[in-house]
Protein backbone atom coordinates (compact mmCIF):
# COMPACT_ATOMS: atom_id res chain seq x y z
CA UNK A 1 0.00 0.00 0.00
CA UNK A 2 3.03 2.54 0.67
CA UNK A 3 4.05 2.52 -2.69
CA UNK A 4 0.86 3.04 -4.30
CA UNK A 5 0.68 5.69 -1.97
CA UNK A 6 4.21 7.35 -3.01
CA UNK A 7 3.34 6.77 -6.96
CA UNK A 8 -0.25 8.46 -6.40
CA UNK A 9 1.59 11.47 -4.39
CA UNK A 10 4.13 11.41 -7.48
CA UNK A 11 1.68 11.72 -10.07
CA UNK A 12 -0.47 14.08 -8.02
CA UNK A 13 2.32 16.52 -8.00
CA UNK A 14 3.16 16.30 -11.28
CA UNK A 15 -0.23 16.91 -12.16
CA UNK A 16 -0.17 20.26 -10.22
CA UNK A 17 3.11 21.37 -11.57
CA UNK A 18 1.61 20.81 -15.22
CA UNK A 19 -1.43 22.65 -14.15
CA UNK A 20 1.10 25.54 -13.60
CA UNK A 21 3.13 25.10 -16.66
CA UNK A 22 0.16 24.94 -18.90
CA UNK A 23 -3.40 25.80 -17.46
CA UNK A 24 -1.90 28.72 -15.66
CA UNK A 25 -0.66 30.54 -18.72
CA UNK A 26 -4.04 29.80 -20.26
CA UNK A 27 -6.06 31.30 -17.75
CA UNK A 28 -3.09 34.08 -17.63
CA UNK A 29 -3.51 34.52 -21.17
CA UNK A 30 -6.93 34.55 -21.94
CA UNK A 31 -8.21 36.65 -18.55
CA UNK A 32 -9.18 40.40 -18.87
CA UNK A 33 -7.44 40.69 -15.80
CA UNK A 34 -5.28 39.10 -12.97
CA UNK A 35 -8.17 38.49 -10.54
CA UNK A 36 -10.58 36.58 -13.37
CA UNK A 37 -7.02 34.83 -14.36
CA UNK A 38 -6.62 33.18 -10.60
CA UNK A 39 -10.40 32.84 -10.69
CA UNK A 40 -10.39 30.64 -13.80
CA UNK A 41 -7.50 28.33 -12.20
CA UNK A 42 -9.44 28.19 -9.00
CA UNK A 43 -12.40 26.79 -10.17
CA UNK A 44 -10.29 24.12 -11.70
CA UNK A 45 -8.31 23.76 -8.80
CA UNK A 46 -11.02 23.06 -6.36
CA UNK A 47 -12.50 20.46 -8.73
CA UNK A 48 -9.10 18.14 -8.75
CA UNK A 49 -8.19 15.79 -6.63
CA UNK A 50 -4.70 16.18 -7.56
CA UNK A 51 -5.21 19.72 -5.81
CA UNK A 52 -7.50 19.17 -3.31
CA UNK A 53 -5.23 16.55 -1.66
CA UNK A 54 -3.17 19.77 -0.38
CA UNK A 55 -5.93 21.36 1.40
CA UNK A 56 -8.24 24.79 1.41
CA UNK A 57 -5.61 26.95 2.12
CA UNK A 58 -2.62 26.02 0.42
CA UNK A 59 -4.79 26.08 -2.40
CA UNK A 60 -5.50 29.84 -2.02
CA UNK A 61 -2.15 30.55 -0.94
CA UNK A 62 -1.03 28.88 -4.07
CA UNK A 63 -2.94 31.26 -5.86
CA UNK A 64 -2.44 34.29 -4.30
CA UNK A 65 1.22 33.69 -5.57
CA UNK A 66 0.39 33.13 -9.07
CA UNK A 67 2.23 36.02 -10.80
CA UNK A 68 1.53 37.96 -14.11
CA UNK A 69 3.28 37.27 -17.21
CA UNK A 70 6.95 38.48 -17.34
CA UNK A 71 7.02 41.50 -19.11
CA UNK A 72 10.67 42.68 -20.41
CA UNK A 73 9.56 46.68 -19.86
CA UNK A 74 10.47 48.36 -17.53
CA UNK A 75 8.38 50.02 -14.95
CA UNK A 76 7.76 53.29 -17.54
CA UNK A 77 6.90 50.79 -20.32
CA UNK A 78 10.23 51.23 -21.59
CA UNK A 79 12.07 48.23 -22.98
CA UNK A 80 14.97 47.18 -20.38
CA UNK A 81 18.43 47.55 -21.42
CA UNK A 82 20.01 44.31 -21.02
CA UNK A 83 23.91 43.95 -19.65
């Protein structure tokens, strides 16, 4: 039973960490805004097991760290000189 416990843990991260290589940047992409952005991935989020398994509120933590995308401007919407 330990190791089906340890490969179900395995895949359950991995599941979350592709969640936040792909879904993320979907919901990142196609939001109006940051707020309906981390909205979107909630609802997903707190319909998988693979997330749910970490609890209420490491689940909004989670996602009260999800970032914006990189932008290489700087804060005056100038392009950053790079060195």
């Amino acid at each position: 039973m330990a190791v089906w416990r340890l490969i179900q843990s395995w895949w359950r991260a991995r599941h979350r960490q592709i969640d936040l290589e792909i879904l993320w940047p979907l919901c990142r992409d196609g939001a109006t805004d940051l707020d309906y952005a981390k909205a979107a991935f909630a609802v997903h989020a707190f319909n998988d097991p693979a997330w749910l398994e970490l609890g209420e509120a490491e689940i909004f933590d989670l996602i009260d760290g999800l970032k914006p995308r990189p932008t290489l401007l700087g804060p005056q919407g100038q392009a950053r000189s790079e060195k």
